[in-house]
Protein backbone atom coordinates (compact mmCIF):
# COMPACT_ATOMS: atom_id res chain seq x y z
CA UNK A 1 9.45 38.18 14.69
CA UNK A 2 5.29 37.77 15.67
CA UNK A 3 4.72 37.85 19.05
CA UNK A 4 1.66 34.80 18.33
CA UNK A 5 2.70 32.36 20.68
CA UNK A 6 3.36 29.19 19.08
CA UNK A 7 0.83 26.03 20.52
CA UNK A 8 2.42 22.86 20.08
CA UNK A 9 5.48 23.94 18.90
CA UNK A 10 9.06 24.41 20.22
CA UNK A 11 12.02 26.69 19.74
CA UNK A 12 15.20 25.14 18.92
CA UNK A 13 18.69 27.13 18.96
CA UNK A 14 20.89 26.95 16.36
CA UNK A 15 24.65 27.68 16.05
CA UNK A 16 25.58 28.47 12.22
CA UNK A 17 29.04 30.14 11.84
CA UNK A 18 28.82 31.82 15.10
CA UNK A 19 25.36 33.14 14.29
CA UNK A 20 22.60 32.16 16.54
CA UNK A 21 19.62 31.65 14.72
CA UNK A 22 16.00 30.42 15.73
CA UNK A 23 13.92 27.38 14.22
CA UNK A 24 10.61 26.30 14.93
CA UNK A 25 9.61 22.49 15.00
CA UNK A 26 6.41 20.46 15.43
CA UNK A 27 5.99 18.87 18.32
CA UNK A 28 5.78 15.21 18.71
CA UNK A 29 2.72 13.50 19.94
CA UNK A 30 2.94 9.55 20.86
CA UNK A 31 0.33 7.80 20.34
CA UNK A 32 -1.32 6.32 23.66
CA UNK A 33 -1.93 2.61 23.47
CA UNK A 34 -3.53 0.83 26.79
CA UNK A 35 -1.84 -1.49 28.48
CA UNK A 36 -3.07 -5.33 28.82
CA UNK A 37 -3.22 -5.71 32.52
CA UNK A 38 -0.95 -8.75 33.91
CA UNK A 39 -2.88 -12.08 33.76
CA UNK A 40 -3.63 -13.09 37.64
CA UNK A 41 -3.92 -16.62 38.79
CA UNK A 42 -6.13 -16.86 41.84
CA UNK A 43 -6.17 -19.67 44.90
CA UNK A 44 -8.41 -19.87 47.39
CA UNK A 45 -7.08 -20.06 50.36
CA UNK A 46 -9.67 -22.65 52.00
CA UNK A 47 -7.88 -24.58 49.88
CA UNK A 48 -5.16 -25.43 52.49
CA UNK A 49 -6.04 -23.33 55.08
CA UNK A 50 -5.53 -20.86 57.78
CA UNK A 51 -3.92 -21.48 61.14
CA UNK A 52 -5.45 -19.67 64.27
CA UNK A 53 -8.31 -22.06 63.95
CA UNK A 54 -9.46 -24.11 67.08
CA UNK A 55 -11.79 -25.93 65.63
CA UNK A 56 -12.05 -27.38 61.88
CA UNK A 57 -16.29 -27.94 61.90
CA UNK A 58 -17.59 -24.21 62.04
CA UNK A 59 -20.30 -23.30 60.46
CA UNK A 60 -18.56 -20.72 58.32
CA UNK A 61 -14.61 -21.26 57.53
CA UNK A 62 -13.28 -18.29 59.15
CA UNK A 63 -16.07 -18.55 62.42
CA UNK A 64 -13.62 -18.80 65.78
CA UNK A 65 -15.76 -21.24 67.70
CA UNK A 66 -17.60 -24.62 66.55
CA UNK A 67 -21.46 -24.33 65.99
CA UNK A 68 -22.29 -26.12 69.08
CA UNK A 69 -20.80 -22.43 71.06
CA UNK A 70 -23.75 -20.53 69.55
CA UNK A 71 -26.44 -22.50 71.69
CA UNK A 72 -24.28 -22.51 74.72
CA UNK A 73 -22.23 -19.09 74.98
CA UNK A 74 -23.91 -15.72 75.39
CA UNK A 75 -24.81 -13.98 72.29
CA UNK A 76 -22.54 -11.31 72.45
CA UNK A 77 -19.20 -13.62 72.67
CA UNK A 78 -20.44 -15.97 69.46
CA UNK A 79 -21.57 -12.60 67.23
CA UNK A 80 -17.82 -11.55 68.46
CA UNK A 81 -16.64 -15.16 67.64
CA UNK A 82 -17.47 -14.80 63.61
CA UNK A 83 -14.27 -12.54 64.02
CA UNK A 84 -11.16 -13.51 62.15
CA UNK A 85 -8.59 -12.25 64.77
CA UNK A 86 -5.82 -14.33 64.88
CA UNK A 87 -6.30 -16.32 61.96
CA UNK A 88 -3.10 -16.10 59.14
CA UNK A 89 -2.46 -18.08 56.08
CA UNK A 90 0.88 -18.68 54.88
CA UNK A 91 2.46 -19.55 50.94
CA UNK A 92 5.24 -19.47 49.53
CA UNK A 93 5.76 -17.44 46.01
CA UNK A 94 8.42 -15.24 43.66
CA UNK A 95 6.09 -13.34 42.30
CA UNK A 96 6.68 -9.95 42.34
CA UNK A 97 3.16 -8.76 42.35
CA UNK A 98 0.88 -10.26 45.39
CA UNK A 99 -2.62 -9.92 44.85
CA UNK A 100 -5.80 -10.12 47.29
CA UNK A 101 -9.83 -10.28 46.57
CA UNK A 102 -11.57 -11.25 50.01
CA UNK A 103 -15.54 -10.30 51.60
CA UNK A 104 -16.47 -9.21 54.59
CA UNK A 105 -19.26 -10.15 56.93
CA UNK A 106 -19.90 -6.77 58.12
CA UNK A 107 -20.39 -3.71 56.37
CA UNK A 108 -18.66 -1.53 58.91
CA UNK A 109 -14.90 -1.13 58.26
CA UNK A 110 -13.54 0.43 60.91
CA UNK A 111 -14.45 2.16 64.64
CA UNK A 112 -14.09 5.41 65.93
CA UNK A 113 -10.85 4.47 67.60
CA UNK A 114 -9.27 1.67 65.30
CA UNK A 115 -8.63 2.25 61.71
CA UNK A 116 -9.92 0.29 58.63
CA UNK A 117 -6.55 -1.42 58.06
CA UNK A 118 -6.65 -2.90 61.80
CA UNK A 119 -10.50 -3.34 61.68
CA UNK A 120 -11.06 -4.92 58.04
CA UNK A 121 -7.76 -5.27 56.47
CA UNK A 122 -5.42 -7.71 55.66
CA UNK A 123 -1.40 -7.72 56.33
CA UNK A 124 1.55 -9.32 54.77
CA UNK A 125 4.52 -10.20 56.40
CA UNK A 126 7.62 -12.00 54.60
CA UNK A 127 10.18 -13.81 56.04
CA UNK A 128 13.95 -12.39 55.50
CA UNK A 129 17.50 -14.03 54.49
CA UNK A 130 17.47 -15.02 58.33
CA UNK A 131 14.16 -16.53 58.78
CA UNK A 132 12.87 -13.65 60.79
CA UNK A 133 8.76 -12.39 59.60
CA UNK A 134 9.42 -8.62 58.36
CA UNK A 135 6.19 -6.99 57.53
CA UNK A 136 5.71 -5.89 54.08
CA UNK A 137 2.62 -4.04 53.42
CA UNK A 138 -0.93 -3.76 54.31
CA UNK A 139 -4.18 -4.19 52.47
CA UNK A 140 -6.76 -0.75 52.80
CA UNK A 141 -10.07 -2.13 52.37
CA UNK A 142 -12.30 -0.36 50.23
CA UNK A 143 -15.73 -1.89 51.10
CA UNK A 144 -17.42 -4.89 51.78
CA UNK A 145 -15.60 -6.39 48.85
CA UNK A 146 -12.40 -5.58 47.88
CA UNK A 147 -9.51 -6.13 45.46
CA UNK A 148 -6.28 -4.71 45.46
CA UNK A 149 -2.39 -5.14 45.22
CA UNK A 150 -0.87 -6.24 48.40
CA UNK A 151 2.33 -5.08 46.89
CA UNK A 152 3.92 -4.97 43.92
CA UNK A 153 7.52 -4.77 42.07
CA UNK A 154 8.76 -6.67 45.15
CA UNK A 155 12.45 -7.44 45.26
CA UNK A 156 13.83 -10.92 43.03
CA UNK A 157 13.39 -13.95 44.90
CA UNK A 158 11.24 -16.72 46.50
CA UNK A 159 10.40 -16.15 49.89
CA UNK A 160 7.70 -17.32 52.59
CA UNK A 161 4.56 -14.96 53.01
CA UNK A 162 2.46 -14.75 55.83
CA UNK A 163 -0.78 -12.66 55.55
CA UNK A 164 -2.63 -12.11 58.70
CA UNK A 165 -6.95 -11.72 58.46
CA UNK A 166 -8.91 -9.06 60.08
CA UNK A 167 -9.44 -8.17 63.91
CA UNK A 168 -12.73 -6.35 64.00
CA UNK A 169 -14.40 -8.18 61.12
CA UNK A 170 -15.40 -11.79 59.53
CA UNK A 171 -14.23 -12.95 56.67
CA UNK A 172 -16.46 -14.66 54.38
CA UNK A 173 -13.72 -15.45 51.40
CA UNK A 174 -10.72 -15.08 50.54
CA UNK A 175 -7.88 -15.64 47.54
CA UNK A 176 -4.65 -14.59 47.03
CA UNK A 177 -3.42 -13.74 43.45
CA UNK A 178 -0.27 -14.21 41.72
CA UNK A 179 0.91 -13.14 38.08
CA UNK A 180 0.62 -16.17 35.73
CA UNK A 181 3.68 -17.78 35.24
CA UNK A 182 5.24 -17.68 38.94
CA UNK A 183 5.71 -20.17 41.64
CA UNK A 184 3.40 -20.30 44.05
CA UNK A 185 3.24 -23.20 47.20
CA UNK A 186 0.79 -23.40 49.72
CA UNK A 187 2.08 -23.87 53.42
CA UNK A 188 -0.26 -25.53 55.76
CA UNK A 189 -1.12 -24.94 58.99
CA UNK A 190 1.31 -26.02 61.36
CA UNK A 191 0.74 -29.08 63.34
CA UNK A 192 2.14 -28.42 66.98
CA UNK A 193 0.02 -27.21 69.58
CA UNK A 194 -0.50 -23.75 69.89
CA UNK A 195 -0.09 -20.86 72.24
CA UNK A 196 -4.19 -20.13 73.22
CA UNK A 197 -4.94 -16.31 74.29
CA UNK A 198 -8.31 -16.06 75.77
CA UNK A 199 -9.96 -12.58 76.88
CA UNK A 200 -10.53 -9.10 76.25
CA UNK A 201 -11.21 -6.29 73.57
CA UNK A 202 -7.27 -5.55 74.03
CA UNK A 203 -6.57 -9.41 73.34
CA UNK A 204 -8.79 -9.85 70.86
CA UNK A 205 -6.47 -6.74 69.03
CA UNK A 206 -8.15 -3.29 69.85
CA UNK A 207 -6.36 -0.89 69.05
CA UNK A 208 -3.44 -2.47 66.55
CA UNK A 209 -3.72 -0.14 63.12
CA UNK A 210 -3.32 -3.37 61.47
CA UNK A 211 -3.72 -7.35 62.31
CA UNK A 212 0.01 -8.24 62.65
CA UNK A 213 0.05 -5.84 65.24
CA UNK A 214 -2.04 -7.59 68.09
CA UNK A 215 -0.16 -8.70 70.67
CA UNK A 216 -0.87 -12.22 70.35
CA UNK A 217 0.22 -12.15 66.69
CA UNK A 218 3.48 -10.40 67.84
CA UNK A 219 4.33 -12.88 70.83
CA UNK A 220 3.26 -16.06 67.59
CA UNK A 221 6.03 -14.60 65.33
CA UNK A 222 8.57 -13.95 68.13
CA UNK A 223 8.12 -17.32 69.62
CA UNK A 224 7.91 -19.08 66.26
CA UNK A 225 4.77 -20.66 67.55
CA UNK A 226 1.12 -20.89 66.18
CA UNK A 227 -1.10 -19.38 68.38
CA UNK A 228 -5.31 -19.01 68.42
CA UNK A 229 -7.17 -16.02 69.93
CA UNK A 230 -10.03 -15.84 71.64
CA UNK A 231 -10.65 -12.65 72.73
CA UNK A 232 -14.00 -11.38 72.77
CA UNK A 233 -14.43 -7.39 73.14
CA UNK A 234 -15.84 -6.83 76.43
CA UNK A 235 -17.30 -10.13 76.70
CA UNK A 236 -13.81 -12.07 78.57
CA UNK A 237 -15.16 -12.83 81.71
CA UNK A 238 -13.80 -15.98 82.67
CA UNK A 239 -17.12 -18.02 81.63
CA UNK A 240 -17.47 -21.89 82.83
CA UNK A 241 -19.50 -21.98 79.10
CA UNK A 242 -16.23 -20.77 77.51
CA UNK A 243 -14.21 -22.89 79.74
CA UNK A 244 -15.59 -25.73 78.54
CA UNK A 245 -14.80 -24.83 74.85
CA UNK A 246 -11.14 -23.99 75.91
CA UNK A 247 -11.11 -27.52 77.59
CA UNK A 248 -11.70 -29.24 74.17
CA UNK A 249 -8.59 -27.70 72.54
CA UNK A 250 -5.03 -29.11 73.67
CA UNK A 251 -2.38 -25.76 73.74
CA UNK A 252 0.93 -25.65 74.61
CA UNK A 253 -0.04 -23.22 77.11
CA UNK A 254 -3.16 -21.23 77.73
CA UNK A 255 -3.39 -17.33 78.58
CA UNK A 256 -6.02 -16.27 80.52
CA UNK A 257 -6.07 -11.93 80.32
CA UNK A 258 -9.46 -11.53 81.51
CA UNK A 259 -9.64 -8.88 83.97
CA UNK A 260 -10.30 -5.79 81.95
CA UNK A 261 -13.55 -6.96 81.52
CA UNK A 262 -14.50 -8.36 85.52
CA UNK A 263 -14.53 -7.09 88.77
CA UNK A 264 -13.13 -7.73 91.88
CA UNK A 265 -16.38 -10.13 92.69
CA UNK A 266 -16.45 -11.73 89.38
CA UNK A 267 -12.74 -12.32 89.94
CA UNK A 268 -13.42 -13.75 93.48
CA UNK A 269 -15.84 -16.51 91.87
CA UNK A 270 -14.74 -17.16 88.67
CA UNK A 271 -10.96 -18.07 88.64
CA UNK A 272 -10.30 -20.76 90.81
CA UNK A 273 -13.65 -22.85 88.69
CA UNK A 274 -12.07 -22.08 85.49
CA UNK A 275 -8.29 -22.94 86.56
CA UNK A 276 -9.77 -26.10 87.72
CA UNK A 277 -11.61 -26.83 84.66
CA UNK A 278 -9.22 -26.86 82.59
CA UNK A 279 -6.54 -28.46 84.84
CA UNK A 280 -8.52 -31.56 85.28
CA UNK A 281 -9.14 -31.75 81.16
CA UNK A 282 -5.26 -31.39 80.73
CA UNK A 283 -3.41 -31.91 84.19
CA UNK A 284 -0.03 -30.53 82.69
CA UNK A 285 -0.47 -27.71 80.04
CA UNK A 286 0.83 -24.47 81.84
CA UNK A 287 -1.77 -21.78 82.57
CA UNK A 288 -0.60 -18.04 82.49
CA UNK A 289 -3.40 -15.97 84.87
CA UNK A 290 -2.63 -11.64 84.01
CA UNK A 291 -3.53 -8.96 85.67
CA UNK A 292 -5.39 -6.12 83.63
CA UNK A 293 -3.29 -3.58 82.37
CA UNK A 294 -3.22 0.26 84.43
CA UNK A 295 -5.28 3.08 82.75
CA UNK A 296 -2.68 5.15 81.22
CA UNK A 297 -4.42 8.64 82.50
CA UNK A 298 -5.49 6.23 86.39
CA UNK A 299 -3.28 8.87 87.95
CA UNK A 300 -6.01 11.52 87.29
CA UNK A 301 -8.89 8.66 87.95
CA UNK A 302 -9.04 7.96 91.65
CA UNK A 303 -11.85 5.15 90.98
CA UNK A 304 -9.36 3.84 87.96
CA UNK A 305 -6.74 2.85 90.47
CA UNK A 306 -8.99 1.45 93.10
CA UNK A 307 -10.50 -0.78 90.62
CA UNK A 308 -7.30 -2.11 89.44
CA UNK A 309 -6.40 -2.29 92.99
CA UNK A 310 -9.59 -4.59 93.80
CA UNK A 311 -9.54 -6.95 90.99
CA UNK A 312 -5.60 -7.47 91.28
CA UNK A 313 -5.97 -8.47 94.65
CA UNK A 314 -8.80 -10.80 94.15
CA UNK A 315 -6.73 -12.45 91.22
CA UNK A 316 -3.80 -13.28 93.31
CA UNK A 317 -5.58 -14.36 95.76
CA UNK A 318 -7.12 -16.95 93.65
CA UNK A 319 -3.16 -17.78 92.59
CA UNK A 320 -2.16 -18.54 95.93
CA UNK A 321 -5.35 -20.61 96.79
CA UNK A 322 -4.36 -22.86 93.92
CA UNK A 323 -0.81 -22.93 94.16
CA UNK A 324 -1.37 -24.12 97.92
CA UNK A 325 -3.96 -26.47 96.64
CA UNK A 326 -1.24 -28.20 94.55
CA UNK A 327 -2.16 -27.00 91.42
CA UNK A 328 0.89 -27.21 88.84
CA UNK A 329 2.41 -25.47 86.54
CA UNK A 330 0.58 -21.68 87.15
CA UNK A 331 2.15 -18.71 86.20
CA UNK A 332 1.64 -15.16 86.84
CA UNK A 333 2.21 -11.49 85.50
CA UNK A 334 1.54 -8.22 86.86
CA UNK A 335 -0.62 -5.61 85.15
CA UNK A 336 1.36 -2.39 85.89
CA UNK A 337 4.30 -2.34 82.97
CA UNK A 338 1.85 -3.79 80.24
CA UNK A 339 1.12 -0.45 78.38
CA UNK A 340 4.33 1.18 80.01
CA UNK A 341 4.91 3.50 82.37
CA UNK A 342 5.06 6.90 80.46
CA UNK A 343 1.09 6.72 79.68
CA UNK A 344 1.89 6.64 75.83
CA UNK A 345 0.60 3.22 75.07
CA UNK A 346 -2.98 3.11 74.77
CA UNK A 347 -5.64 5.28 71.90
CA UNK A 348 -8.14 5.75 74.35
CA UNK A 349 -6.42 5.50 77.79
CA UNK A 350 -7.44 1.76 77.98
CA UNK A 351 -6.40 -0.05 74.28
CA UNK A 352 -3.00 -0.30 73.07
CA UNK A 353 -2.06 1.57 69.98
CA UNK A 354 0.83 0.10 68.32
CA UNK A 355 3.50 1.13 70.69
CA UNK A 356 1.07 -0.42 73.19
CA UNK A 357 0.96 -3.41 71.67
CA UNK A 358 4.96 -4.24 71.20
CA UNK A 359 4.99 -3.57 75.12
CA UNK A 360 2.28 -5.90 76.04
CA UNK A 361 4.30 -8.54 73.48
CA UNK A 362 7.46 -7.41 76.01
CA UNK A 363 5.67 -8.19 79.51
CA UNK A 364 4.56 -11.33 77.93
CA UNK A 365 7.88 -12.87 76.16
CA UNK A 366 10.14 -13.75 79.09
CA UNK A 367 7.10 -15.29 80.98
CA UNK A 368 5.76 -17.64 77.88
CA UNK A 369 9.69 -18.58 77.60
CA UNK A 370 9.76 -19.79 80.94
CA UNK A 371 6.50 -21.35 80.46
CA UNK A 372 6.76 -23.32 76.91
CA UNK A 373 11.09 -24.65 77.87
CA UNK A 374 9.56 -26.99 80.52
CA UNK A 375 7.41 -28.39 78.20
């Protein structure tokens, strides 16, 4: 028998009378044909829009403040305001393929301590056989523009999606995709007042690795409530210019998680106006003042603790000034147990990762609870 090995063939066995003997066949070769690629109906999702909004006249869809903001705030809070944080649309679909083209404002995807997915991506939750948002996958943007499956071969049935826009980026359009010959409803906005979360980087959703995973966004889907959020990295400082934009709006309740960003003398001067501002635009809507969160390493940071120390002590003072004014419904939470107390929860020390996040969404719960069954 040659020893030439055979290309593109194959030995076959074969048992005649007991004898073994040895064939050689051809191999088979199938001829490759392309697929045709599913056909992909597109809506746009201005088309019944996104909830998070405060205002409906901006000067781009997905801006966070009106056009009036940018002649009246500082610069860096309406640059910050083209954001999308917050913002979610919501539709209703069986198809088993969910498909997303969207563009960015900004070229840069991501930071050096926040991933592209939390930065510039987009994330799909779907609600389960009790009603209860489970998230389902997460879009990794590719560039300025991108197009990609959300997810695909999804499980039979119709269900409710809700896909949440970026933190750390604008969005100048967006359209969601389903294969041709599916259901697919919009779901608008929803009408009742919403939660409103003004303040900081961490508010506005530094460090979640994706959008569904800022606090605000977590406390929305917990509390089955719509919520808007306005918070502007390093730029929530308790502002009389942003006061007055808050004022316009009519919440359920408003958050005010400022103090990352201020000091103790800011603190002192800026509270009690703001309180007051809004109180006399909407006498009963509950207002939630917070403490910033402790530095996860401030054990090893002497100046850490004493600024927490300071501004804490200026913010409750402000508290009981207007709770002995006669200022109603005022709430109050502590800073310590928002990140934990294990020093796990933050990237950098000062932003929640993920695990972060879920505990800041923890500290917050019980107190909104109490808040939003008065009302």
């Amino acid at each position: 028998m040659s020893n030439t090995p055979y290309s593109r063939r194959q030995f076959t066995r074969r048992f005649i009378g007991g004898a073994i003997t040895l064939g050689i066949t051809p191999r088979i070769f199938a001829k490759k044909t392309a697929e045709t690629p599913p056909k992909i109906n597109w809506r746009n999702v201005t088309d019944w829009g996104v909830e998070g909004k405060g205002w409906n006249d901006t000067s781009r869809y997905f801006d966070r403040l009106p056009p009036k903001a940018e002649g009246s705030v500082r610069k860096p809070v309406w640059d910050l305001s083209r954001h999308s944080a917050g913002m979610c649309v919501r539709f209703i679909t069986d198809s088993p393929t969910i498909r997303v083209r969207y563009e960015l404002l900004l070229e840069r995807l991501s930071m050096p301590h926040m991933p592209a997915t939390g930065v510039s991506g987009l994330d799909l939750y779907a609600q389960d056989d009790r009603g209860i948002d489970r998230w389902v996958a997460v879009v990794k943007p590719n560039g300025k523009t991108t197009e990609a499956d959300v997810a695909k071969n999804l499980a039979p049935g119709t269900r409710r999606y809700t896909l949440y826009l970026p933190l750390y980026n604008g969005v100048e359009a967006l359209e969601i995709g389903v294969l041709d010959g599916t259901a697919f409803q919009p779901v608008a906005p929803r009408e009742e007042p919403p939660i409103l979360f003004y303040g900081t980087s961490i508010l506005h959703g530094a460090c979640a690795s994706r959008p569904g995973m800022a606090f605000p966004s977590i406390l929305g889907r917990r509390l089955r409530r719509p919520t808007i959020n306005l918070g502007f990295s390093g730029n929530g400082r308790m502002e009389p210019e942003v006061g007055t934009l808050l004022a316009e709006l009519n919440p359920c309740a408003y958050v005010i998680d400022c103090l990352p960003n201020m000091n103790s003398d800011t603190v002192n001067e800026r509270t009690i106006p703001l309180v007051k501002q809004l109180r006399k635009a909407h006498p009963n809507t509950p207002i939630l003042l917070t403490e910033d969160r402790s530095f996860t390493n401030v054990a090893f940071f002497p100046s850490r603790k004493s600024h927490h120390d300071l501004s804490r002590k200026a913010l409750r003072s402000a508290y009981r000034e207007l709770n002995e004014s006669g200022v109603k419904h005022l709430y109050y939470l502590d800073g310590d147990n928002l990140l934990g107390l294990d020093g796990e929860g933050a990237t950098d020390g000062s932003h929640p990762n993920d695990l972060g996040m879920v505990r800041y969404a923890d500290a917050y719960e019980p107190v909104l609870r109490s808040m939003l069954k008065q009302f």
